[in-house]
Protein backbone atom coordinates (compact mmCIF):
# COMPACT_ATOMS: atom_id res chain seq x y z
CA UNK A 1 117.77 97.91 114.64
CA UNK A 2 114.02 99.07 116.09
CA UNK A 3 112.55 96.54 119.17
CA UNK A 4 109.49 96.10 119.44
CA UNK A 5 107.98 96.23 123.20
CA UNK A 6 105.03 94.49 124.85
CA UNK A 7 103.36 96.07 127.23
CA UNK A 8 100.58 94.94 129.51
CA UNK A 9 98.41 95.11 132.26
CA UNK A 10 97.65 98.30 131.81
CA UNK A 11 94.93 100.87 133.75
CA UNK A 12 91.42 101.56 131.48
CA UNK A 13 92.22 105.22 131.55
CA UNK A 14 95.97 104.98 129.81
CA UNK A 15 96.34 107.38 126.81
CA UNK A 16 98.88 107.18 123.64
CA UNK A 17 100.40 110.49 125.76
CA UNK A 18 100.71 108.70 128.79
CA UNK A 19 102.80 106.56 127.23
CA UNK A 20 104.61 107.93 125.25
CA UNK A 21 106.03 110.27 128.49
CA UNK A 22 107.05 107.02 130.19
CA UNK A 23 108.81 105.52 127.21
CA UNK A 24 110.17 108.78 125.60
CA UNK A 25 112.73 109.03 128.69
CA UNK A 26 114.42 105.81 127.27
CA UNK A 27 114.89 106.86 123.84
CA UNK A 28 113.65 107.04 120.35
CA UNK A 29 109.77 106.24 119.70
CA UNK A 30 109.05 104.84 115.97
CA UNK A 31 105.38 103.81 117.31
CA UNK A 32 103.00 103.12 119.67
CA UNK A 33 99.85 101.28 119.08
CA UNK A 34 97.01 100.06 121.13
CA UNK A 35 96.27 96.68 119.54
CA UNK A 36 92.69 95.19 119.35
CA UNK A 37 92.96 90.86 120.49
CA UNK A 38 89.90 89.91 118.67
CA UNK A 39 89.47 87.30 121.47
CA UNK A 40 88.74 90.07 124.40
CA UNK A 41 87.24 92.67 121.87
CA UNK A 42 87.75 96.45 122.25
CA UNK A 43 90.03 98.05 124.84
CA UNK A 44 93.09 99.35 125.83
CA UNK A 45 94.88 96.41 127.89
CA UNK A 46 97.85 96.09 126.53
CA UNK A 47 100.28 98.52 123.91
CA UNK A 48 103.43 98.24 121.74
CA UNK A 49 105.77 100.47 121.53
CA UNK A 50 108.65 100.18 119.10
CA UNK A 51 112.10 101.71 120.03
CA UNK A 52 114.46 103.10 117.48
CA UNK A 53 117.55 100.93 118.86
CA UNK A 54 117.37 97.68 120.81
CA UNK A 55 119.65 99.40 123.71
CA UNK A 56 116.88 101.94 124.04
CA UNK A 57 114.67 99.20 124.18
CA UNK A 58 116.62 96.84 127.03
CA UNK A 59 116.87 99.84 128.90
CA UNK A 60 113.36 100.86 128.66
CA UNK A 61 112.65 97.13 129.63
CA UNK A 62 114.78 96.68 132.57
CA UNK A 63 113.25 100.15 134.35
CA UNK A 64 109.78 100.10 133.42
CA UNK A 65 108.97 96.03 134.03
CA UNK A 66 106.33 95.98 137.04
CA UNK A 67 106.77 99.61 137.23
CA UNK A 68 103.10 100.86 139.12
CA UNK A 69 101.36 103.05 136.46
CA UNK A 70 97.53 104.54 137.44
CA UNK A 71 97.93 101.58 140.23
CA UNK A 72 98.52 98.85 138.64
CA UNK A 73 102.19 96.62 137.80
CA UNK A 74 102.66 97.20 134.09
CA UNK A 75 104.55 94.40 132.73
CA UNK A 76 106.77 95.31 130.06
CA UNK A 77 109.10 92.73 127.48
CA UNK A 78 110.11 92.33 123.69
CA UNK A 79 106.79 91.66 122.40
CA UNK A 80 106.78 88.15 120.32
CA UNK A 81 104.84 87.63 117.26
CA UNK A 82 101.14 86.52 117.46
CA UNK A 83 99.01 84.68 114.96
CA UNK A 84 95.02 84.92 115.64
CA UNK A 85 93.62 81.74 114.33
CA UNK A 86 89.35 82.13 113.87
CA UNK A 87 87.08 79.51 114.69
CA UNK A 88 84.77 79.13 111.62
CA UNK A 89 81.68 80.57 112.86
């Protein structure tokens, strides 16, 4: 069964490649996205990445978790679902 991986605090100049080279060495990749949180707007400051089994995933967890990428701690755990609610405007 795929995880699904949170990953955050992550540099302004991190790339899909990036990424995917740090995660790859854990296991199988089935995606990697760079979500948009309509409450901060555009950027890049957080990812998920979804593993192809949940081992691949703990693993991937366990080593990467305030791992310094491009200077900064990335923090990295099973991502939880996340409702946006809108104000009406």
């Amino acid at each position: 069964m795929s995880t699904r991986i949170f990953v955050g605090n992550l540099a302004a100049g991190i790339t899909r490649s990036d990424l995917f080279q740090l995660f790859r060495k854990h296991g199988g990749l089935q995606s990697l996205s760079f979500p948009v949180d309509p409450s901060v707007g555009d950027g890049k400051e957080f990812a998920l990445v979804e593993m192809t089994h949940e081992w691949e995933a703990r693993a991937a967890m366990a080593a990467l978790n305030k791992m310094q990428l491009m200077g900064r701690p990335i923090a990295v755990r099973e991502a939880r679902n996340r409702e946006y609610h809108h104000s009406p405007g």
